[in-house]
N, C-alpha and C. Protein backbone atom coordinates (compact mmCIF):
# COMPACT_ATOMS: atom_id res chain seq x y z
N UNK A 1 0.84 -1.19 0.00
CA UNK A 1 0.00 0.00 0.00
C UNK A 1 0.88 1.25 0.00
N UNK A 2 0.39 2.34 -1.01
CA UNK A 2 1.35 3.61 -0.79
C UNK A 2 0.69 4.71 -0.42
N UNK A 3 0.91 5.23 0.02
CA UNK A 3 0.11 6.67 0.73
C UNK A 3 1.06 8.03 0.21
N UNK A 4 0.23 8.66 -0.31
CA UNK A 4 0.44 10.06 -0.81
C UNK A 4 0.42 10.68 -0.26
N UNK A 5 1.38 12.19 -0.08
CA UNK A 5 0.80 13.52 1.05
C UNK A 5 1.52 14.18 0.07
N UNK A 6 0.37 14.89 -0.28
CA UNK A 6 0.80 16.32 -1.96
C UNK A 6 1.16 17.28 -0.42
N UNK A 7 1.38 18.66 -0.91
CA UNK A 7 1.97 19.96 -0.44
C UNK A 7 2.39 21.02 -1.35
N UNK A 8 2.26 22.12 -0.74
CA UNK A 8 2.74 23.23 -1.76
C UNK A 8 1.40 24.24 -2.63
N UNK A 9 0.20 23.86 -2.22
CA UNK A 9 -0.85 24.30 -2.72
C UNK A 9 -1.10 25.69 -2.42
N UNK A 10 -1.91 26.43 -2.52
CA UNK A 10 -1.92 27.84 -2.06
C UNK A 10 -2.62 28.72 -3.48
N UNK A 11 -2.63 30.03 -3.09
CA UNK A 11 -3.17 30.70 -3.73
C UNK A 11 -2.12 32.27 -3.91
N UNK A 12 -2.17 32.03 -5.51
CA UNK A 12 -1.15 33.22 -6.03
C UNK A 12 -2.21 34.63 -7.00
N UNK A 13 -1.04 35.02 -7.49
CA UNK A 13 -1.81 35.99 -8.42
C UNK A 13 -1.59 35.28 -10.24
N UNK A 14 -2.35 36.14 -10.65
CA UNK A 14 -2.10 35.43 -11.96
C UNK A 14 -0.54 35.88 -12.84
N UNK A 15 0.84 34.55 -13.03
CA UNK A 15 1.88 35.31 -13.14
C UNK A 15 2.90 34.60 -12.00
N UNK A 16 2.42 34.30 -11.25
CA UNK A 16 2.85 33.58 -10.39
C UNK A 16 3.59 32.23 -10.45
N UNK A 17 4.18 31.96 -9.23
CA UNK A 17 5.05 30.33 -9.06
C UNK A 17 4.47 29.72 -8.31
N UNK A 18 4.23 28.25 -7.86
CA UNK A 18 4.53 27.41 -7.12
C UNK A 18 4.51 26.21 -6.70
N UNK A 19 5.19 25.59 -6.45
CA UNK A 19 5.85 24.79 -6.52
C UNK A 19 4.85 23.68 -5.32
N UNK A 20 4.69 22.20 -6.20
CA UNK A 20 3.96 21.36 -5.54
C UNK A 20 4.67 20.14 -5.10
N UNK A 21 4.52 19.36 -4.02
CA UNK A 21 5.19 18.44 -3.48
C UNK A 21 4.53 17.37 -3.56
N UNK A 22 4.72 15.89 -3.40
CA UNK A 22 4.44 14.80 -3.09
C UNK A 22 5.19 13.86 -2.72
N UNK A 23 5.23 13.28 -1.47
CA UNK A 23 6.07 12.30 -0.57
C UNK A 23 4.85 11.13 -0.90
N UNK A 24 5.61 9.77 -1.51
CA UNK A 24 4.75 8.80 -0.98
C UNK A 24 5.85 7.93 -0.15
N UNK A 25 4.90 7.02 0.36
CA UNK A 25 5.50 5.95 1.58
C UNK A 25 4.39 4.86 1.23
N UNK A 26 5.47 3.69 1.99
CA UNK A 26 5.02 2.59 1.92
C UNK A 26 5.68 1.38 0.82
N UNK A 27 6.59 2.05 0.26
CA UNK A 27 7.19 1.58 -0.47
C UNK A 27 9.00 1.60 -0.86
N UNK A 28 9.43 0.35 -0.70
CA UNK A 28 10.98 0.89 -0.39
C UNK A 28 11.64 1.08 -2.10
N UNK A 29 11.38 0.49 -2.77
CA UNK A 29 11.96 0.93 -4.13
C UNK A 29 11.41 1.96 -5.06
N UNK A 30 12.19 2.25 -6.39
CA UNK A 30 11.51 3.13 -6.86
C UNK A 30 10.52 2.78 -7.62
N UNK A 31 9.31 3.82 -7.28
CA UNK A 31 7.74 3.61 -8.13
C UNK A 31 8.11 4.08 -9.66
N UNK A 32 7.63 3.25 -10.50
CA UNK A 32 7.84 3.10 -11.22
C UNK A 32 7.03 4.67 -12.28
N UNK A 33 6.16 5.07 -12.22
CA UNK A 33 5.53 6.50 -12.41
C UNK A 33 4.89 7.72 -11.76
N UNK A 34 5.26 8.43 -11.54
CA UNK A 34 4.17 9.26 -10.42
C UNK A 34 4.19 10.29 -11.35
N UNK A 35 2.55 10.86 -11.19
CA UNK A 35 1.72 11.59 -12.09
C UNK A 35 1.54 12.97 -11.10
N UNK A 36 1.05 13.96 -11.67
CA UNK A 36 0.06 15.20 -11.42
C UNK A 36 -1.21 15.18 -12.22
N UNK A 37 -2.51 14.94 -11.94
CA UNK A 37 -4.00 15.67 -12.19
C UNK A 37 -4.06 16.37 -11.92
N UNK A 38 -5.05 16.88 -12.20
CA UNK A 38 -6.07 18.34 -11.78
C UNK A 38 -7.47 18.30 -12.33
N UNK A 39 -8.14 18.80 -11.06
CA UNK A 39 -9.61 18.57 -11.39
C UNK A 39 -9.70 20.74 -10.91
N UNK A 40 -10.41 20.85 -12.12
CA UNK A 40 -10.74 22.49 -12.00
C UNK A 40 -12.25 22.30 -11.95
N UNK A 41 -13.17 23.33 -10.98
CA UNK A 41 -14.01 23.35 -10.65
C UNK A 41 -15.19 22.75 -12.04
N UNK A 42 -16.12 22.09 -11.84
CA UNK A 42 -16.90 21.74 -12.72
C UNK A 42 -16.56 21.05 -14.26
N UNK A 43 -15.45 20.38 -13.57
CA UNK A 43 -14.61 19.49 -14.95
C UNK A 43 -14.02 18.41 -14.88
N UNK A 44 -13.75 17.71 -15.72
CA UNK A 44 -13.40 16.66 -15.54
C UNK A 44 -11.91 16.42 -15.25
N UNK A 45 -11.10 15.59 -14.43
CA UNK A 45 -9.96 15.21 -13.65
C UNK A 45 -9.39 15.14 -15.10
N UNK A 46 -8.05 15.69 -15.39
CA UNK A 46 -7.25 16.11 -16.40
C UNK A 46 -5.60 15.55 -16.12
N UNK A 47 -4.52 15.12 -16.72
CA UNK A 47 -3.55 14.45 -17.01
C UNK A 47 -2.76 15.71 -16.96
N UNK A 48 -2.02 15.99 -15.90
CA UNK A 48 -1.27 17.59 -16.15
C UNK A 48 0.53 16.72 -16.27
N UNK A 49 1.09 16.00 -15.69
CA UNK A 49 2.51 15.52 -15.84
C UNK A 49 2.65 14.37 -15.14
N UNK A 50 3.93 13.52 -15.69
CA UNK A 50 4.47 12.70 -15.32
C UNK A 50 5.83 12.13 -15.50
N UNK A 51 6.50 11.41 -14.23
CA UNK A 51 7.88 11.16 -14.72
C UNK A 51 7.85 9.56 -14.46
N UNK A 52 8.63 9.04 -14.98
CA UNK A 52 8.88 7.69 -14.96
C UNK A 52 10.16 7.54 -13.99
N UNK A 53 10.29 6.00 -13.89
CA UNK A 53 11.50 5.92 -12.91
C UNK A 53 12.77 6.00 -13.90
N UNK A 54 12.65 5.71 -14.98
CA UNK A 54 14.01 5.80 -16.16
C UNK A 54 13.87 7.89 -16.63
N UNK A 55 13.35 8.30 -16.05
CA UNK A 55 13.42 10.47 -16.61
C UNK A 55 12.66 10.65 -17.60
N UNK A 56 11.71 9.63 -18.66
CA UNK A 56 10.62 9.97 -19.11
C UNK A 56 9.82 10.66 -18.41
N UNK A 57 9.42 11.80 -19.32
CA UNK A 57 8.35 12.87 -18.57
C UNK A 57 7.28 12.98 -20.08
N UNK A 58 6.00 13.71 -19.85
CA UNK A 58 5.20 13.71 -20.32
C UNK A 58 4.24 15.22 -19.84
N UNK A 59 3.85 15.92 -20.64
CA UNK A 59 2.58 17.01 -20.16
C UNK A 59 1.99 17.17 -20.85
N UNK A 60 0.51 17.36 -20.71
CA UNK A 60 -0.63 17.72 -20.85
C UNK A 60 -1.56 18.34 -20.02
N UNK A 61 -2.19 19.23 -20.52
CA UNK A 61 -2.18 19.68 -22.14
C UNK A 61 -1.41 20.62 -22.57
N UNK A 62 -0.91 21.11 -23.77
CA UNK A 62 0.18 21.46 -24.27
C UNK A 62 -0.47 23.16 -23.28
N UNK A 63 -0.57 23.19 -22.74
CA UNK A 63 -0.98 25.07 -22.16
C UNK A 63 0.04 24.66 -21.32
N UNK A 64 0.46 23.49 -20.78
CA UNK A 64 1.44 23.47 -19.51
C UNK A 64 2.68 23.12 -19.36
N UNK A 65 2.72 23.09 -20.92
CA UNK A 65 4.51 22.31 -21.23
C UNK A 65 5.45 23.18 -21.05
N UNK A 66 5.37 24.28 -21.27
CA UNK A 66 6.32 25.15 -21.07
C UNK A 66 6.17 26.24 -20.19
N UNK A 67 5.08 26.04 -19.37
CA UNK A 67 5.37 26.13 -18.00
C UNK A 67 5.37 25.49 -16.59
N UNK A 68 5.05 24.41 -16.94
CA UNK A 68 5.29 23.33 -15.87
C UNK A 68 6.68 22.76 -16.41
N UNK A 69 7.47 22.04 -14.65
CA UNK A 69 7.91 21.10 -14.80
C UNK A 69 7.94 19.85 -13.78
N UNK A 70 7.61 19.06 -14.54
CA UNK A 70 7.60 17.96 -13.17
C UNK A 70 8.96 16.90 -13.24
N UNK A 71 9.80 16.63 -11.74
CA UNK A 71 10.52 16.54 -11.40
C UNK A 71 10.79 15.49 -10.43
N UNK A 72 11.49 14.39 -10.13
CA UNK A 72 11.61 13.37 -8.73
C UNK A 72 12.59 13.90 -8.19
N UNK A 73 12.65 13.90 -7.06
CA UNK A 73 13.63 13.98 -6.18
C UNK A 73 14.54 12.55 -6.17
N UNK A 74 15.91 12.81 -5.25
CA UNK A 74 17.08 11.52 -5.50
C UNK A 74 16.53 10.42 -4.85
N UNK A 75 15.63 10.77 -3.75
CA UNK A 75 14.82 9.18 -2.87
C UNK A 75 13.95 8.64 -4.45
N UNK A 76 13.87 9.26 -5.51
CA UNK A 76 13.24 9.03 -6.25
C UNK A 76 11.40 8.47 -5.98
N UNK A 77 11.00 8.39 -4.66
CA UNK A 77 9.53 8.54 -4.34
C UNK A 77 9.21 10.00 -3.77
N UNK A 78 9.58 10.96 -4.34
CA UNK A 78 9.09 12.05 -4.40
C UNK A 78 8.87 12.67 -5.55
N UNK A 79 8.09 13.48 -5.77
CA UNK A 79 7.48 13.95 -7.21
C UNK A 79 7.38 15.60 -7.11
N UNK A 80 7.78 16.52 -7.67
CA UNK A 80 7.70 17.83 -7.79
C UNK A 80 6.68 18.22 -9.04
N UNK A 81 6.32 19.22 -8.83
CA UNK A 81 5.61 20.07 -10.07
C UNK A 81 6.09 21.75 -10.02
N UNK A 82 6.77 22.29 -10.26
CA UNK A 82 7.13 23.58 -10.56
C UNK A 82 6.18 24.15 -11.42
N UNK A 83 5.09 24.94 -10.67
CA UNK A 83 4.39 25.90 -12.08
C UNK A 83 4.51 27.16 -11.77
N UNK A 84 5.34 27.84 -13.16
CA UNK A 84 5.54 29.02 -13.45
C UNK A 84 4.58 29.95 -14.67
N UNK A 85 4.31 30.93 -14.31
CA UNK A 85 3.32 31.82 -15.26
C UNK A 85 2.34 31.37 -15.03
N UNK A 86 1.74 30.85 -13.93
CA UNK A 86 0.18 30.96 -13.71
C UNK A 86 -0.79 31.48 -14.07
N UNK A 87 -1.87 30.75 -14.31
CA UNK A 87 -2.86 31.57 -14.98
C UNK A 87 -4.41 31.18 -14.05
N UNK A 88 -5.75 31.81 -14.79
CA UNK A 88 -6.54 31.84 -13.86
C UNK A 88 -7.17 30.17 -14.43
N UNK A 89 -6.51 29.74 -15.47
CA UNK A 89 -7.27 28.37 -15.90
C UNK A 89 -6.44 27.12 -14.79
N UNK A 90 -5.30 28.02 -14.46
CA UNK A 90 -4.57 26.69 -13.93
C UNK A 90 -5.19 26.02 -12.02
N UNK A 91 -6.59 27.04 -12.50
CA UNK A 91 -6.63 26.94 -10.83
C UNK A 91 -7.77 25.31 -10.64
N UNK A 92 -7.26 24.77 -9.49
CA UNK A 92 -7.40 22.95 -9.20
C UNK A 92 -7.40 22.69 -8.32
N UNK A 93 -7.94 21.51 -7.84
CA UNK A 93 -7.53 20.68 -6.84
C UNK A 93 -6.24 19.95 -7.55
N UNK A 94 -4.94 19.87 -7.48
CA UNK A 94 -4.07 19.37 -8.15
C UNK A 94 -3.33 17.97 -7.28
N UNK A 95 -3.59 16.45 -7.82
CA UNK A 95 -3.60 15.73 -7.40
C UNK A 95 -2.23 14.96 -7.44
N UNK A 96 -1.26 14.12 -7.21
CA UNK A 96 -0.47 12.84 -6.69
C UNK A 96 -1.39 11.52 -7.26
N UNK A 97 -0.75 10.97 -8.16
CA UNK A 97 -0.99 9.33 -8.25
C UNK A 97 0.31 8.97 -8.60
N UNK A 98 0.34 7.16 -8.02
CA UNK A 98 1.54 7.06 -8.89
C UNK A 98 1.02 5.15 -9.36
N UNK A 99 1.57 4.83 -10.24
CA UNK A 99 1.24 3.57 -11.11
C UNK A 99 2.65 2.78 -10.87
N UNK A 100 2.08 1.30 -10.42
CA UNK A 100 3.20 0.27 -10.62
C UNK A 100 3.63 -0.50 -12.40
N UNK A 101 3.65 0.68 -12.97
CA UNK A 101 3.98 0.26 -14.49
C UNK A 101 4.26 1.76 -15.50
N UNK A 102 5.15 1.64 -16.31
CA UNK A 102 5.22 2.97 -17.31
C UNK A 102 6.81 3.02 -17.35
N UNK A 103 7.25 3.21 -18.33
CA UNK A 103 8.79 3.76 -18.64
C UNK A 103 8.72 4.64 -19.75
N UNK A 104 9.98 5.27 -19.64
CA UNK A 104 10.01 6.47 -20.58
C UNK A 104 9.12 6.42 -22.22
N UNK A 105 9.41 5.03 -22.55
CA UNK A 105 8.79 5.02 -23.58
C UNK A 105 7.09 4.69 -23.82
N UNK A 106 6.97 4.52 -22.61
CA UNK A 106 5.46 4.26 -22.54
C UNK A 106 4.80 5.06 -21.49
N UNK A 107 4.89 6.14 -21.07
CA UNK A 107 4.10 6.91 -20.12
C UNK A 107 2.52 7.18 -20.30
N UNK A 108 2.29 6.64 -18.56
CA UNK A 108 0.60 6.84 -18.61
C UNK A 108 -0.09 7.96 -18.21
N UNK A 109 -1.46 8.25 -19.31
CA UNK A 109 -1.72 9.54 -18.57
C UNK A 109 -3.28 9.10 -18.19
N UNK A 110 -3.88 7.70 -18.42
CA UNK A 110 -5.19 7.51 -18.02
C UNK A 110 -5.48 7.44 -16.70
N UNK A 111 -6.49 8.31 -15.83
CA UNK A 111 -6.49 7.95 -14.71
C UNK A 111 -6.53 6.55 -14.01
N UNK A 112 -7.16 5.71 -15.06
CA UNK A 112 -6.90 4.28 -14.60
C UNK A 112 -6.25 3.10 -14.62
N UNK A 113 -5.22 4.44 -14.93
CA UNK A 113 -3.62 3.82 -15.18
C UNK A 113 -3.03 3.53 -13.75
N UNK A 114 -3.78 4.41 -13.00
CA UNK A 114 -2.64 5.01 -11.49
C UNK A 114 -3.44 3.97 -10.43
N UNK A 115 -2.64 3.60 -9.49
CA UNK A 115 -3.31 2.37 -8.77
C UNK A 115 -3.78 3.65 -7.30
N UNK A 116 -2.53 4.66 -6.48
CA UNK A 116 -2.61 4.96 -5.96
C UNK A 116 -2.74 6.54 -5.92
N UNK A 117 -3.92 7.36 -4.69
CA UNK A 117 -3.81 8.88 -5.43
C UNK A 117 -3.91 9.49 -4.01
N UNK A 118 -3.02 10.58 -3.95
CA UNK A 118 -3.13 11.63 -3.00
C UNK A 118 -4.67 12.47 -2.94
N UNK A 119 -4.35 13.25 -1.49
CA UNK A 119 -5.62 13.75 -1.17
C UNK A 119 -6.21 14.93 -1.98
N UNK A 120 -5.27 15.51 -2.44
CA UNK A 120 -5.60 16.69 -3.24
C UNK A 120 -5.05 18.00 -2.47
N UNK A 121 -4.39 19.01 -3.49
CA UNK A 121 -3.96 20.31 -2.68
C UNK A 121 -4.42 21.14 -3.67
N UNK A 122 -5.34 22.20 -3.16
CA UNK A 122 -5.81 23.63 -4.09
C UNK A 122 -4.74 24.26 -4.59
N UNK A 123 -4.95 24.28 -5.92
CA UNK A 123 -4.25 25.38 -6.51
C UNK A 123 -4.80 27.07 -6.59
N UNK A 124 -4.85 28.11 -6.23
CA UNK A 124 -5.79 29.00 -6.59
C UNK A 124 -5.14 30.03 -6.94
N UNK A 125 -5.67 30.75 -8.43
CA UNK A 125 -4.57 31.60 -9.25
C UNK A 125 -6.03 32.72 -9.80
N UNK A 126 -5.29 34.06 -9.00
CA UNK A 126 -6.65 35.15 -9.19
C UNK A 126 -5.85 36.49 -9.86
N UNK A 127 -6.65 37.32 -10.55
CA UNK A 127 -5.91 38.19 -10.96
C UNK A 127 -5.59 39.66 -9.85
């Protein structure tokens, strides 16, 4: 069993940084994918990044490629999201999953790809 705890959520202006965390546990090797969602008010849960355990990464949708980056830390069960240039679309509950399967060349972005998912941390981006 792995347990998620996202961090880093908060509320900026539009233009803004910041930077999201996820520690999972419960697991001593490296997970093999850990993802970022986002569910924005009255929409459907959306595929925002992912890294694999080999540095395959992946984003969607292209509004966030070049300003997101998502990142593992060296314990390699940690997962970063750096978002820079915020906007008022980027605002979410922005979620942690991570999947026991995916390598660089095959990265998943279906939610029912991911076995395990964090609680959720607000993103909120106002002008």
């Amino acid at each position: 069993q792995v347990q998620l705890v996202e961090s880093g959520g908060g509320s900026v202006q539009t233009g803004g940084s910041l930077r999201l965390s996820c520690v999972a546990s419960g697991r001593s090797e490296s997970i093999p994918t850990m993802a970022w969602f986002r569910q924005a008010p009255g929409k459907e849960p959306e595929f925002v990044a992912a890294m694999t355990w080999d540095a395959g990464v992946a984003y969607d949708p292209d509004s966030v490629k070049d300003r997101f980056t998502v990142f593992r830390g060296n314990d390699k069960n940690t997962v970063y999201l750096q978002m820079n240039s915020l906007q008022s679309t980027d605002t979410a509950v922005y979620y942690c999953a991570t999947a026991d399967r995916g390598n660089a060349d095959h990265i998943l972005k279906s939610r029912s790809d991911y076995d395990y998912w964090g609680q959720g941390t607000q993103v909120t981006v106002s002008s």
